[in-house]
Protein backbone atom coordinates (compact mmCIF):
# COMPACT_ATOMS: atom_id res chain seq x y z
CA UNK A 1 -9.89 -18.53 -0.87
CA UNK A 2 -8.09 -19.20 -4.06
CA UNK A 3 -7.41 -15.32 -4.11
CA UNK A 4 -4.91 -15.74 -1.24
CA UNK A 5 -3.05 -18.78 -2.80
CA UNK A 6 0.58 -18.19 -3.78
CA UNK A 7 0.29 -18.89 -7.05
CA UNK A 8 -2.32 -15.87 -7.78
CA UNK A 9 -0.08 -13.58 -6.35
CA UNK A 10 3.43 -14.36 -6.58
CA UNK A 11 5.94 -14.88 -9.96
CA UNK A 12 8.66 -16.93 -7.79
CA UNK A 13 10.69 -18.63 -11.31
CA UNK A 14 14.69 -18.17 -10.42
CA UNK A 15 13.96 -17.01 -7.09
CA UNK A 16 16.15 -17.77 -4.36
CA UNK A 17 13.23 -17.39 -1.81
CA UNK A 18 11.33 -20.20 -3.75
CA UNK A 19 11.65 -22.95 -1.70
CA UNK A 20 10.34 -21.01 1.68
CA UNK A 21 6.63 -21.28 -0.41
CA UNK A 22 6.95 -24.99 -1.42
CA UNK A 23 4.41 -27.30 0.73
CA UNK A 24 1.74 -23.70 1.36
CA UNK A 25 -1.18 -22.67 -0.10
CA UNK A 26 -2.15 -19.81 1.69
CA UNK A 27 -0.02 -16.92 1.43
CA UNK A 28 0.48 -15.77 5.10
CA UNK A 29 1.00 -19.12 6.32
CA UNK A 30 4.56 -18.23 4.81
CA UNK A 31 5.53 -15.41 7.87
CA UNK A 32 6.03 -17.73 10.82
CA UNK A 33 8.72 -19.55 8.66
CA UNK A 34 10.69 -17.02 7.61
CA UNK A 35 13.37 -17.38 10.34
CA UNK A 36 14.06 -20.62 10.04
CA UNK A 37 14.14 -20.53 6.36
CA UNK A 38 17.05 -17.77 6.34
CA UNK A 39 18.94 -20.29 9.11
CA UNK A 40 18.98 -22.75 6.93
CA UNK A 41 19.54 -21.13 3.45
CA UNK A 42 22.66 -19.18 4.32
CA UNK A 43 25.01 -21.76 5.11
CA UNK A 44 24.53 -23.23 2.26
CA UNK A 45 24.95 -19.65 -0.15
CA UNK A 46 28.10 -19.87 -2.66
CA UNK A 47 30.84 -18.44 -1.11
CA UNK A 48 31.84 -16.63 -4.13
CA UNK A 49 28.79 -14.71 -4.40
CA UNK A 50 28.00 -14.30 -0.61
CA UNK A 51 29.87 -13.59 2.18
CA UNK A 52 29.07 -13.55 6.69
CA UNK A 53 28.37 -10.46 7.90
CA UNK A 54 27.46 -11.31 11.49
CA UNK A 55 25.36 -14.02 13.13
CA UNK A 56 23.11 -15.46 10.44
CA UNK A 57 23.63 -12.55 8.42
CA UNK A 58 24.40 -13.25 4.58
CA UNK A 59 25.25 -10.54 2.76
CA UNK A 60 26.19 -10.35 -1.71
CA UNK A 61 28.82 -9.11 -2.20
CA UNK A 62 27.19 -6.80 -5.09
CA UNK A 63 25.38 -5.38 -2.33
CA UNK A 64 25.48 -1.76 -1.75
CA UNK A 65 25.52 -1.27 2.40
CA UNK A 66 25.37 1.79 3.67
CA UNK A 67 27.47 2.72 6.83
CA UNK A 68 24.93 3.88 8.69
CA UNK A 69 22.47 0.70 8.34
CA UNK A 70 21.81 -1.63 11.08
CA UNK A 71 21.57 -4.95 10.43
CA UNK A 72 20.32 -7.72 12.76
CA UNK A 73 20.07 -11.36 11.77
CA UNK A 74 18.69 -14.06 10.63
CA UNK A 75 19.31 -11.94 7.10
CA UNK A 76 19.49 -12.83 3.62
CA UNK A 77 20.55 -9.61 1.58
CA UNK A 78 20.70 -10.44 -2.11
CA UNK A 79 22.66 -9.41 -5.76
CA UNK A 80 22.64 -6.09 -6.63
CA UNK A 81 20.63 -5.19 -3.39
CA UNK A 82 20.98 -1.33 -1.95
CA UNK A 83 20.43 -0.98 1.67
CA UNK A 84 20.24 2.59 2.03
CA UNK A 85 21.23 5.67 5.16
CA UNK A 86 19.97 4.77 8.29
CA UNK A 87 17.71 1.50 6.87
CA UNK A 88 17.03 -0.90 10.26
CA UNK A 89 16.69 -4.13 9.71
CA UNK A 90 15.61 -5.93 12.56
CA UNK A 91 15.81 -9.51 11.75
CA UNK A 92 13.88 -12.17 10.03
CA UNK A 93 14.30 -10.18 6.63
CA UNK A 94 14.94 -12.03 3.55
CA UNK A 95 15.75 -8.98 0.58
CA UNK A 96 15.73 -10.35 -2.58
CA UNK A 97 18.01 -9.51 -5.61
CA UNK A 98 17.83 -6.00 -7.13
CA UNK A 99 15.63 -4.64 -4.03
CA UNK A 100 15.80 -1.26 -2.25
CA UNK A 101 15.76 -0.42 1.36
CA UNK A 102 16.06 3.15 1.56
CA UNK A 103 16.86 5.82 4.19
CA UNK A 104 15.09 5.16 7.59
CA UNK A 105 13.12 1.93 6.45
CA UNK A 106 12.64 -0.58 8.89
CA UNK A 107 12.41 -4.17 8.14
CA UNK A 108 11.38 -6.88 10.35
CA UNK A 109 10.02 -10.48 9.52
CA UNK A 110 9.23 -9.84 5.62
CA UNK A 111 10.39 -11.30 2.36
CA UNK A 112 10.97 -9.16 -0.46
CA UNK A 113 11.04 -11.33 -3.64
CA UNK A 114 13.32 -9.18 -6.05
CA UNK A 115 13.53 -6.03 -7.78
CA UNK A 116 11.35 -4.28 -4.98
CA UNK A 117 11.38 -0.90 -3.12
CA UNK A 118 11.02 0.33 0.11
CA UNK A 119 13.08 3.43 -0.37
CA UNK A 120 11.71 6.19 1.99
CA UNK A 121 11.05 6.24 5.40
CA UNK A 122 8.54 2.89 5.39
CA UNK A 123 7.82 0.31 7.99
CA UNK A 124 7.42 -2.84 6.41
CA UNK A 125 6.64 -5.57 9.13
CA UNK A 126 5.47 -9.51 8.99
CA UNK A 127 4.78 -8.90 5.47
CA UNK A 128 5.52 -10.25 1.77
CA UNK A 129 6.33 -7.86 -0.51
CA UNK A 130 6.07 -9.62 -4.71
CA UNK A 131 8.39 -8.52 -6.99
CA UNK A 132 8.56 -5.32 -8.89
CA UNK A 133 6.37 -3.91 -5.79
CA UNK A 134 6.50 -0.48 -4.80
CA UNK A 135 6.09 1.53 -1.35
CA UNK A 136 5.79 5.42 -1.98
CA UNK A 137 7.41 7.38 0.55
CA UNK A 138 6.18 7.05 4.08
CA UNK A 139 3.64 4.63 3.34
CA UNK A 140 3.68 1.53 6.23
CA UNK A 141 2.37 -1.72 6.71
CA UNK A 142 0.43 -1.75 10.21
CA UNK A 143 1.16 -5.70 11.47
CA UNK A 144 -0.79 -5.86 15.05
CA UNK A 145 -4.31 -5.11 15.34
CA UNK A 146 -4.91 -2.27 18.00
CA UNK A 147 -7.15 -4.74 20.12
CA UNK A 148 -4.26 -7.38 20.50
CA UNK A 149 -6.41 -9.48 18.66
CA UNK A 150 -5.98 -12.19 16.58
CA UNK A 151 -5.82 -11.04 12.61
CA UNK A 152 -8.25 -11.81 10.05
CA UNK A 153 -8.54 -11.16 6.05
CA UNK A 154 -11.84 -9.22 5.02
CA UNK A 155 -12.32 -10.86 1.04
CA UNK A 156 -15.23 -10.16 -0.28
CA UNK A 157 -18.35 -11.52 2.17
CA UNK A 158 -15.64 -13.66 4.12
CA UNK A 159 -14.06 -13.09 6.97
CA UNK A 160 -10.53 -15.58 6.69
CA UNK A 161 -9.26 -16.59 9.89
CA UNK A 162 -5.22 -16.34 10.01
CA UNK A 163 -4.26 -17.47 13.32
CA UNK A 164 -1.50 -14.79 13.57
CA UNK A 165 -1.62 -11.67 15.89
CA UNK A 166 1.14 -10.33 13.97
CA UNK A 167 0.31 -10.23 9.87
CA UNK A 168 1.25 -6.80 8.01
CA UNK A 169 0.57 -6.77 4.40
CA UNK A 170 0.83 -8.93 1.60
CA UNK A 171 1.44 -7.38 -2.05
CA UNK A 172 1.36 -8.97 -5.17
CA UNK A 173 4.05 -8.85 -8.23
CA UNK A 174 3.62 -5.56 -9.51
CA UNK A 175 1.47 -3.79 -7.08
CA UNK A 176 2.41 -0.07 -6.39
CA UNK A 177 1.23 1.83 -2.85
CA UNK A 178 0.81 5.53 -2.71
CA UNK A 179 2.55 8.07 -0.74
CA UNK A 180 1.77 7.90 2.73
CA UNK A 181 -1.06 4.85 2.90
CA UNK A 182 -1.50 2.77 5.71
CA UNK A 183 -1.89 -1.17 5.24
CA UNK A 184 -3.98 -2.28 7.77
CA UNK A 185 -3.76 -5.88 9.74
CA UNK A 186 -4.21 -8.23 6.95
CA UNK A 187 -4.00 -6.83 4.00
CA UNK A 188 -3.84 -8.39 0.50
CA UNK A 189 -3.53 -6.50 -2.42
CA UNK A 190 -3.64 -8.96 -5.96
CA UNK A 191 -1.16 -8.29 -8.68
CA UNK A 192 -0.88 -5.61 -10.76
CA UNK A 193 -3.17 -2.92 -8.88
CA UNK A 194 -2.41 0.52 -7.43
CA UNK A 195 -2.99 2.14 -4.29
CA UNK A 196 -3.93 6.56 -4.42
CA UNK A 197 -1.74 8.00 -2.00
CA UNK A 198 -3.10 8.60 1.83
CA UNK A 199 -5.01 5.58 1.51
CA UNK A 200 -5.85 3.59 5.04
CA UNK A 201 -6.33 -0.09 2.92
CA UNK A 202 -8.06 -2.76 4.69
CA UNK A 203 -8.91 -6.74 3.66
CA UNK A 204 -7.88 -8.25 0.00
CA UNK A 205 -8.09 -5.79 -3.30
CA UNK A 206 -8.47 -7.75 -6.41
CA UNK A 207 -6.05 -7.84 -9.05
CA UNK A 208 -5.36 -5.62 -11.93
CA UNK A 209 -7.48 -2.93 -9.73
CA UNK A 210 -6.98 0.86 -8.75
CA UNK A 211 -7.76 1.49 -5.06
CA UNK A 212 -8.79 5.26 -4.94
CA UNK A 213 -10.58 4.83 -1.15
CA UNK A 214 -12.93 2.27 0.92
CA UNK A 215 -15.33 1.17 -1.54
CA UNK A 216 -14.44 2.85 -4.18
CA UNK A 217 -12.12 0.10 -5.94
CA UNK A 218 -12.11 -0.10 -10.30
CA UNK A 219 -10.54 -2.37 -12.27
CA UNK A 220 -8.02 -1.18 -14.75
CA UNK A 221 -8.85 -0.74 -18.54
């Protein structure tokens, strides 16, 4: 279980989004509090550095907004952050500092630490995205199981119970997805490792790892 603690997967020093981790072990006991945690963050953002953009909706004023985005609260958007042509953002969506959501990415209950990117047509949903992450284009995180039921994390001979029907993907600092991959229901990929493009990812991948296709996962030299 140790594998899914936050502190094997996450770098979180001078983070705004600390504090949402504080008091939980396991990382996807993080997504139902994600809401709340924006609610009660942004009114208390430095008005020199952050300014309303709507209801709950916090916005830098570094940030780089397209036009053409829609943006729903609750909503943290942080320094230096690019939300990109067409991006939807559909609430619940804390973007760290230095992030990119690019054109036609949609965004709905995630966190993304700082300094990642989502920048081509991805669905990233009820996830937590480390910093320095990486979806290629088109790749998606899949957050409801296609039986309705509950989600669970495959690691290694376990089966983790998660109590969530909705739980996309979690990726660790550093972790880079290939072009067009499909993160299935519970997903946890450790720090570090690499996904081959076209890849349909299931359960946890250990760290420092290259995931070429279902069971056929080596460590990096």
């Amino acid at each position: 279980m140790h594998k899914l603690n936050i502190s094997e997967l996450f770098s979180l020093e001078n983070t705004l989004v600390a504090p949402l981790f504080n008091d939980v072990n396991l990382c996807y006991e993080v997504l139902p509090k994600i809401s709340d945690f924006i609610k009660n963050l942004g009114p208390t953002l430095d008005s020199s550095i952050y300014e309303i953009k709507g209801e709950n909706i916090w916005i830098a004023k570094s940030a780089k907004i397209a036009p053409t985005a829609h943006i729903t609260g609750p909503c943290i958007i942080g320094e230096n952050s690019e939300v990109r042509h067409c991006a939807f953002i559909r609430g619940n969506a804390f973007v760290g500092d230095n992030c990119v959501v690019g054109n036609s990415t949609e965004l709905k209950n995630v966190v993304l630490i700082s300094h990642v990117q989502v920048p081509h047509y991805n669905y990233v949903g009820d996830s937590i995205l480390g910093s320095y992450s990486h979806m290629g284009a088109g790749s998606i995180t899949s957050n409801v199981k296609s039986d309705k039921t509950l989600v669970t994390v495959k690691l290694d001979d376990k089966i983790i119970e998660t109590g969530l029907k909705k739980f996309g993907a979690i990726l660790g600092d550093n972790v880079e997805v290939g072009c067009g991959s499909v993160l299935n229901p519970g997903t946890v990929i450790g720090k570090n490792s690499n996904i081959y493009p076209l890849s349909s990812v299931r359960g946890y991948v250990n760290a420092n790892s290259i995931y070429k296709k279902a069971g056929e996962v080596v460590l990096k030299r």
